[in-house]
C-alpha atoms as a PDB file:
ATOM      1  CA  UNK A   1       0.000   0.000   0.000  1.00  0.00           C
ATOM      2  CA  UNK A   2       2.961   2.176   0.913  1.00  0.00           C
ATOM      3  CA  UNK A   3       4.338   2.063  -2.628  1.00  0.00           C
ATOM      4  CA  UNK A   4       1.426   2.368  -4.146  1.00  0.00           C
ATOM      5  CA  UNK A   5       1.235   5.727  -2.513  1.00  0.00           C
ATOM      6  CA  UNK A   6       4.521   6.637  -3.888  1.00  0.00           C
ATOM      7  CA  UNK A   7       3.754   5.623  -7.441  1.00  0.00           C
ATOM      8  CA  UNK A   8       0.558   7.509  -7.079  1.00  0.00           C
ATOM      9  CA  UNK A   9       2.739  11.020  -5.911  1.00  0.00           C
ATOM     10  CA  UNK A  10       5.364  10.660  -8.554  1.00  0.00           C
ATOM     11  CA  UNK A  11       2.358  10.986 -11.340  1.00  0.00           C
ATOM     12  CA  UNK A  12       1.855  14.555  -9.874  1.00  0.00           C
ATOM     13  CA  UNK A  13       5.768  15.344  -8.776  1.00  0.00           C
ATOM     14  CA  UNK A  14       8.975  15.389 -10.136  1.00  0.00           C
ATOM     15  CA  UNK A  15      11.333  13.020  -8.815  1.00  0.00           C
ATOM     16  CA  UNK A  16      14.034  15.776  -8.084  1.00  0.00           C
ATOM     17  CA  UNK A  17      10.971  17.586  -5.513  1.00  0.00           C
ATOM     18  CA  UNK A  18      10.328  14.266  -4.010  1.00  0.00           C
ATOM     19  CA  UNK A  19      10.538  15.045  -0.152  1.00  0.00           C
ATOM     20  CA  UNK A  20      10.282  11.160   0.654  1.00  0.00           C
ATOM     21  CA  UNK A  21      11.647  10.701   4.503  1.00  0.00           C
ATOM     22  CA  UNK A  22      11.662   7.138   5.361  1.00  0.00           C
ATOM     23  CA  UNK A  23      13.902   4.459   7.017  1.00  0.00           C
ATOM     24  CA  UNK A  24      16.483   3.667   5.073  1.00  0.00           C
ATOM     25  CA  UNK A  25      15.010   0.160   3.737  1.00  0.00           C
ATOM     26  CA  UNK A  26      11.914   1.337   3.092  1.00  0.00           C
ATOM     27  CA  UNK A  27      13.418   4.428   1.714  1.00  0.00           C
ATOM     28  CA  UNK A  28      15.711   1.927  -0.893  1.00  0.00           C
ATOM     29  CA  UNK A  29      12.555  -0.313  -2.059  1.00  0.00           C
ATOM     30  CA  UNK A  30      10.819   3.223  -2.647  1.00  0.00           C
ATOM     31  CA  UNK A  31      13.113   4.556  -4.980  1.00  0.00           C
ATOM     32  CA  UNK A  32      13.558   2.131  -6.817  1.00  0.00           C
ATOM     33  CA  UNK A  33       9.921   1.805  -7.636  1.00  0.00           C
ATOM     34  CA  UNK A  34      10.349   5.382  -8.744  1.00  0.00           C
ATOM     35  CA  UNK A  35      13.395   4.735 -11.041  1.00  0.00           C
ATOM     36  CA  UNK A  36      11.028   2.529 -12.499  1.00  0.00           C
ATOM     37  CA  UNK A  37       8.804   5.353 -13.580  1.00  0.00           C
ATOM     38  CA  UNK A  38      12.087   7.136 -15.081  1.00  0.00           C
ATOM     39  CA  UNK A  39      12.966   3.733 -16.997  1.00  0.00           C
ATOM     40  CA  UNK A  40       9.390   3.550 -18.285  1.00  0.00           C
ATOM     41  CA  UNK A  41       9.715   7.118 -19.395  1.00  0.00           C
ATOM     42  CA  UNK A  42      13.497   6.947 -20.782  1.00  0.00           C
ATOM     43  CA  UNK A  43      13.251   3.655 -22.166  1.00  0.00           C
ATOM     44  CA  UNK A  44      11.378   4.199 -25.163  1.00  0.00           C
ATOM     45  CA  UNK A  45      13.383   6.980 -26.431  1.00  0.00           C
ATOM     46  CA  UNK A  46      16.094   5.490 -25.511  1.00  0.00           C
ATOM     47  CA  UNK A  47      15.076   2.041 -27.362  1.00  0.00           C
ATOM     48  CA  UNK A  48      14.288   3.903 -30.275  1.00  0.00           C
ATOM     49  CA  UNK A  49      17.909   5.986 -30.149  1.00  0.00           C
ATOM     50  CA  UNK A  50      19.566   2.484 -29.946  1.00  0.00           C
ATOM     51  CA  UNK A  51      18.408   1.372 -32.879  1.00  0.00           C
ATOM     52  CA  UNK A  52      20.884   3.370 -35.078  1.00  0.00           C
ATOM     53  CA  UNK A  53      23.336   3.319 -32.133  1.00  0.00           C
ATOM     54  CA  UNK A  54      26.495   1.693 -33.562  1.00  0.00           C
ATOM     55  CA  UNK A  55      27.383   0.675 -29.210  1.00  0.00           C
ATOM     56  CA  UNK A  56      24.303  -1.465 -29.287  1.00  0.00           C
ATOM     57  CA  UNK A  57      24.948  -3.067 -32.568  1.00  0.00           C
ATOM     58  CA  UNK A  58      24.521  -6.905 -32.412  1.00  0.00           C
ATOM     59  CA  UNK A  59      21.932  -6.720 -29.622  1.00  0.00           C
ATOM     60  CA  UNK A  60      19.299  -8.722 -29.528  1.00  0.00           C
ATOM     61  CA  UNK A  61      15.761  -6.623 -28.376  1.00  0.00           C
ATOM     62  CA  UNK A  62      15.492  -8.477 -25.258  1.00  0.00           C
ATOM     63  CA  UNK A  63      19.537  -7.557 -24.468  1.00  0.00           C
ATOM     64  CA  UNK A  64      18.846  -3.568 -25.704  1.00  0.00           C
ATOM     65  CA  UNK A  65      16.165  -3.338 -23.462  1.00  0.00           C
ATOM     66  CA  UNK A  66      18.164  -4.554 -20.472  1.00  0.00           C
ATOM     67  CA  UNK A  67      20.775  -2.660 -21.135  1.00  0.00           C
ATOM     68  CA  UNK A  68      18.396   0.688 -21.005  1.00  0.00           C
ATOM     69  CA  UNK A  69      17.666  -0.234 -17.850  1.00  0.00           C
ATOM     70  CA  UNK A  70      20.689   0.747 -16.587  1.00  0.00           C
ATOM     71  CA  UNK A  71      20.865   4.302 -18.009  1.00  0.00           C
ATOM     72  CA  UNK A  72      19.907   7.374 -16.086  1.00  0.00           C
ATOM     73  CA  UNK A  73      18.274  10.654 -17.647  1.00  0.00           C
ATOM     74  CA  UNK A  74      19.691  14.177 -17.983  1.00  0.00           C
ATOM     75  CA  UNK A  75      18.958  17.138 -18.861  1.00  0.00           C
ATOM     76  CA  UNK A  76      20.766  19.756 -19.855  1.00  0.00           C
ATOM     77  CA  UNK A  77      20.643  23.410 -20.819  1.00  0.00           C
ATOM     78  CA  UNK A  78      22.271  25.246 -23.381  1.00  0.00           C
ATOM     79  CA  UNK A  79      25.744  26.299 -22.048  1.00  0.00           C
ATOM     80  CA  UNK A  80      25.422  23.589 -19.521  1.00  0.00           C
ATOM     81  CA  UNK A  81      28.824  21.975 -18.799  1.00  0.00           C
ATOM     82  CA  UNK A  82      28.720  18.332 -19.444  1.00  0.00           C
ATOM     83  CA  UNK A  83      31.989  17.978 -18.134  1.00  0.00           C
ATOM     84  CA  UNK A  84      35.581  19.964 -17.873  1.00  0.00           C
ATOM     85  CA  UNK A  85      39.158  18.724 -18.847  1.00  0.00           C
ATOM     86  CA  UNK A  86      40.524  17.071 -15.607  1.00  0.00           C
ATOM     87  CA  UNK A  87      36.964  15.944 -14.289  1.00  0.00           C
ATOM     88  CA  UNK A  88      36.645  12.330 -13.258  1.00  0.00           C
ATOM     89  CA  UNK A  89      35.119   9.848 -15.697  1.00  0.00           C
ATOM     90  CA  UNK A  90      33.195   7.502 -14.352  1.00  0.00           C
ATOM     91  CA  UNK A  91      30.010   8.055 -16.934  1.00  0.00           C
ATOM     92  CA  UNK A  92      29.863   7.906 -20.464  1.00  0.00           C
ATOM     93  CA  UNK A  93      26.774   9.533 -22.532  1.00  0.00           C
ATOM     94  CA  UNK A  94      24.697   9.148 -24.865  1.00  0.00           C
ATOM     95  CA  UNK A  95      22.784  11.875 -26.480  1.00  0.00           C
ATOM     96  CA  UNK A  96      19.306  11.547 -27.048  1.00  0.00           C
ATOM     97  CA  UNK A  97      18.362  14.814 -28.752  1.00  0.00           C
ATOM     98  CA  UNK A  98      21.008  18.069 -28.376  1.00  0.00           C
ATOM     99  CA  UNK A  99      24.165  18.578 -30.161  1.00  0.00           C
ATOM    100  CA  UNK A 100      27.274  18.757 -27.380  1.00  0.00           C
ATOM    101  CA  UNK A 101      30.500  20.539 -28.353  1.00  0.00           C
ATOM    102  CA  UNK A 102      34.115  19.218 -27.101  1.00  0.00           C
ATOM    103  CA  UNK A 103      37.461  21.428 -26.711  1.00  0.00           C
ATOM    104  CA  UNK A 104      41.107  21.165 -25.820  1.00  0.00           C
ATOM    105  CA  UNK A 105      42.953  23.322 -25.065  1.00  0.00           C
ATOM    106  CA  UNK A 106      40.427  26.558 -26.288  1.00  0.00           C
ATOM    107  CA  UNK A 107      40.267  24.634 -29.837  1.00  0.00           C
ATOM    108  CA  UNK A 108      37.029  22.587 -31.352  1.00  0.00           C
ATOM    109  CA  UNK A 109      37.857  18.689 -31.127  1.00  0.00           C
ATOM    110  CA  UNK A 110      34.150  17.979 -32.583  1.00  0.00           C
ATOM    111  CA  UNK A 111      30.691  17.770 -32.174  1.00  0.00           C
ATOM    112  CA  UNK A 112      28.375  14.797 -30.452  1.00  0.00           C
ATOM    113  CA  UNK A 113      24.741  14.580 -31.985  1.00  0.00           C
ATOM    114  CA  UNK A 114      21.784  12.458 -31.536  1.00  0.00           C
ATOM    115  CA  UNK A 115      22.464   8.700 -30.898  1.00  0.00           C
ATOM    116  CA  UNK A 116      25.986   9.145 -30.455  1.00  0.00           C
ATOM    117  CA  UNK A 117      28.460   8.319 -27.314  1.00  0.00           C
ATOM    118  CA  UNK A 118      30.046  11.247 -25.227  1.00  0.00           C
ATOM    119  CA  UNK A 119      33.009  10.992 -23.018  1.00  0.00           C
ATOM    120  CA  UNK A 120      34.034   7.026 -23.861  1.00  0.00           C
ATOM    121  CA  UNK A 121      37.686   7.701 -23.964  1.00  0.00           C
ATOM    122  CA  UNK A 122      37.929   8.765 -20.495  1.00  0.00           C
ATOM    123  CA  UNK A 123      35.468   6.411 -19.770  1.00  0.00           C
ATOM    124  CA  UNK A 124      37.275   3.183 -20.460  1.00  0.00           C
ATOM    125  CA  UNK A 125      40.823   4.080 -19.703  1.00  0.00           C
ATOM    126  CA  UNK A 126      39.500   5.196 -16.251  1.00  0.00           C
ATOM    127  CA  UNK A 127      41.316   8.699 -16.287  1.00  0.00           C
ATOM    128  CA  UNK A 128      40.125  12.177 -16.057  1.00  0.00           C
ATOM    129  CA  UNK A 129      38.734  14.007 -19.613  1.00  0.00           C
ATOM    130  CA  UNK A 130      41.282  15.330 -22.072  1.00  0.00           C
ATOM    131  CA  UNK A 131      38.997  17.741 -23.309  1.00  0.00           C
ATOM    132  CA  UNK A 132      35.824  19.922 -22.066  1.00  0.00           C
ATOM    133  CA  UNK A 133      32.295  19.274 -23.222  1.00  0.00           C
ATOM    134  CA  UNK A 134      29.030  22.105 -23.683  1.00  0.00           C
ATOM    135  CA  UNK A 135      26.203  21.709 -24.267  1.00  0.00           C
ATOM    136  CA  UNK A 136      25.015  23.915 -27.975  1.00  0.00           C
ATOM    137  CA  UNK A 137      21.615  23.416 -27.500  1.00  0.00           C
ATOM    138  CA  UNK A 138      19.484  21.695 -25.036  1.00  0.00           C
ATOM    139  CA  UNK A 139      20.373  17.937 -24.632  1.00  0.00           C
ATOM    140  CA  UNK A 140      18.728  14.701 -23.227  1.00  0.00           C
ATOM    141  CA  UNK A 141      20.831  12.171 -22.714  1.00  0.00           C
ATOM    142  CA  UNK A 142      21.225   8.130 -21.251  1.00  0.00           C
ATOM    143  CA  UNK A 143      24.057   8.113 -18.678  1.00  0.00           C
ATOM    144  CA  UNK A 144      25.854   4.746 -18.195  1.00  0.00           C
ATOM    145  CA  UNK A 145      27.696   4.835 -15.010  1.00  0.00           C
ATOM    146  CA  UNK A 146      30.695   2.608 -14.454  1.00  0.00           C
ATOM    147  CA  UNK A 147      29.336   1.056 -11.661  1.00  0.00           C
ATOM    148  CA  UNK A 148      26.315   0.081 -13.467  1.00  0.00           C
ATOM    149  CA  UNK A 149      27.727  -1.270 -16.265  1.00  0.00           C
ATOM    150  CA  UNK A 150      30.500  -3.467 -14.458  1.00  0.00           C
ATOM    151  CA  UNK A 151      27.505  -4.346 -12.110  1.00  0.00           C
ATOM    152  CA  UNK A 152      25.472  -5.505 -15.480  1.00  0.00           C
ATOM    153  CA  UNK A 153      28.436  -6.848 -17.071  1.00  0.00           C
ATOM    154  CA  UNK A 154      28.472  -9.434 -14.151  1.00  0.00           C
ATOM    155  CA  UNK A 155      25.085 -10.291 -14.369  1.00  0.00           C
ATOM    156  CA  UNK A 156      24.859 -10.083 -18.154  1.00  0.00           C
ATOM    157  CA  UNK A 157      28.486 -11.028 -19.566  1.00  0.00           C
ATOM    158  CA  UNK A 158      26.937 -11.603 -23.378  1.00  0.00           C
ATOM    159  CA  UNK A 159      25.649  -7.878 -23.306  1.00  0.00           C
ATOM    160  CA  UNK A 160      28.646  -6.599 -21.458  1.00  0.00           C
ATOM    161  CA  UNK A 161      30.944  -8.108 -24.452  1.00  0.00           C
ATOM    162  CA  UNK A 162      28.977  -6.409 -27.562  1.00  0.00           C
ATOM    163  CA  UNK A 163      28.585  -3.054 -25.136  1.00  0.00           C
ATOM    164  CA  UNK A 164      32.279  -2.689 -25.274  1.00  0.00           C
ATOM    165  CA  UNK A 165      33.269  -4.052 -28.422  1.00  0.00           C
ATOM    166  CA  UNK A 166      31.140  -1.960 -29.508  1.00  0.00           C
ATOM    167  CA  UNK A 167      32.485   1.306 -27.903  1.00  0.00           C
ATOM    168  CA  UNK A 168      35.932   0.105 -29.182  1.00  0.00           C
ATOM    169  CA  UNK A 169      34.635  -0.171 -32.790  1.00  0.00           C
ATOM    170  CA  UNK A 170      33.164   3.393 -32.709  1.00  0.00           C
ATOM    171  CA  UNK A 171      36.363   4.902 -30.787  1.00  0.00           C
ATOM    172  CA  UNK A 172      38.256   3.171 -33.334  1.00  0.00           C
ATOM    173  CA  UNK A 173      35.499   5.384 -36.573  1.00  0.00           C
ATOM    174  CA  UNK A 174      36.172   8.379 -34.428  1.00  0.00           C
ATOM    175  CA  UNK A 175      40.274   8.212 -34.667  1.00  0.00           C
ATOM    176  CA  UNK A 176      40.562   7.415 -38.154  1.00  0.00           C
ATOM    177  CA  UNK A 177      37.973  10.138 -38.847  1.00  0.00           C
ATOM    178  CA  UNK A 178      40.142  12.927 -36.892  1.00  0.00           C
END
């Protein structure tokens, strides 16, 4: 009854207003009911993005929509920082809608559009970002933590594999193109 109550107040509220006070194991089962609602709402776009997404290539439907489980939304404005040169990288992107530009050093390094990943180098080397990263417009994008994905990788070592070849393949597009 208790969580039905929740799912009931995050229809009407955002989850970032959510004042919800409760011991800490009730307070765990709780939100993740409402990530639920955020995984119902992301998923679909997300699905749809990962259909021309060369890191999910070789998925099978039933693998792509596991693996959207483990992304979290953002939003962010135009002239939001995604990140700066030196930050830590323990996420990697991908933008859903928004065009993100990356720097060195004051110079352009590129662009990041729709359906493509954002801060993978960093990401799987496990060192702080080269470069810095704005967004042009306003963005959505999935964020895959590396917690989540070692975490998935575990439970899911087939998806894990493709995830990263994957990433490899398209850092691999993204040198020879520069």
């Amino acid at each position: 009854e208790r969580l039905d109550v929740i799912k009931m107040y995050r229809l009407f509220e955002p989850l970032q207003d959510l004042p919800f006070v409760a011991p800490e194991p009730t307070r765990s089962v709780g939100l993740g009911v409402i990530r639920q609602f955020d995984v119902a709402e992301l998923g679909p776009q997300l699905r749809r993005t990962m259909e021309g997404l060369s890191v999910c290539e070789g998925l099978t439907e039933e693998q792509a929509a596991c693996v959207v489980e483990v992304f979290e939304r953002r939003m962010l404005e135009k002239g939001d920082q995604v990140f700066a040169p030196g930050d830590t990288a323990d996420e990697m992107l991908v933008v859903l809608e928004g065009d993100v530009r990356v720097e060195a050093d004051g110079a352009l390094v590129g662009s990041v559009g729709s359906g493509e990943c954002l801060g993978e180098v960093a990401f799987l080397h496990e060192v702080p970002h080269a470069a810095g990263a704005t967004a042009v417009t306003a963005v959505e994008a999935g964020v895959l933590t590396r917690s989540a994905l070692d975490a998935h990788t575990r439970r899911r070592p087939d998806i894990g594999t493709v995830v990263y070849r994957n990433v490899a393949r398209g850092l691999g597009i993204k040198l020879r193109n520069a």
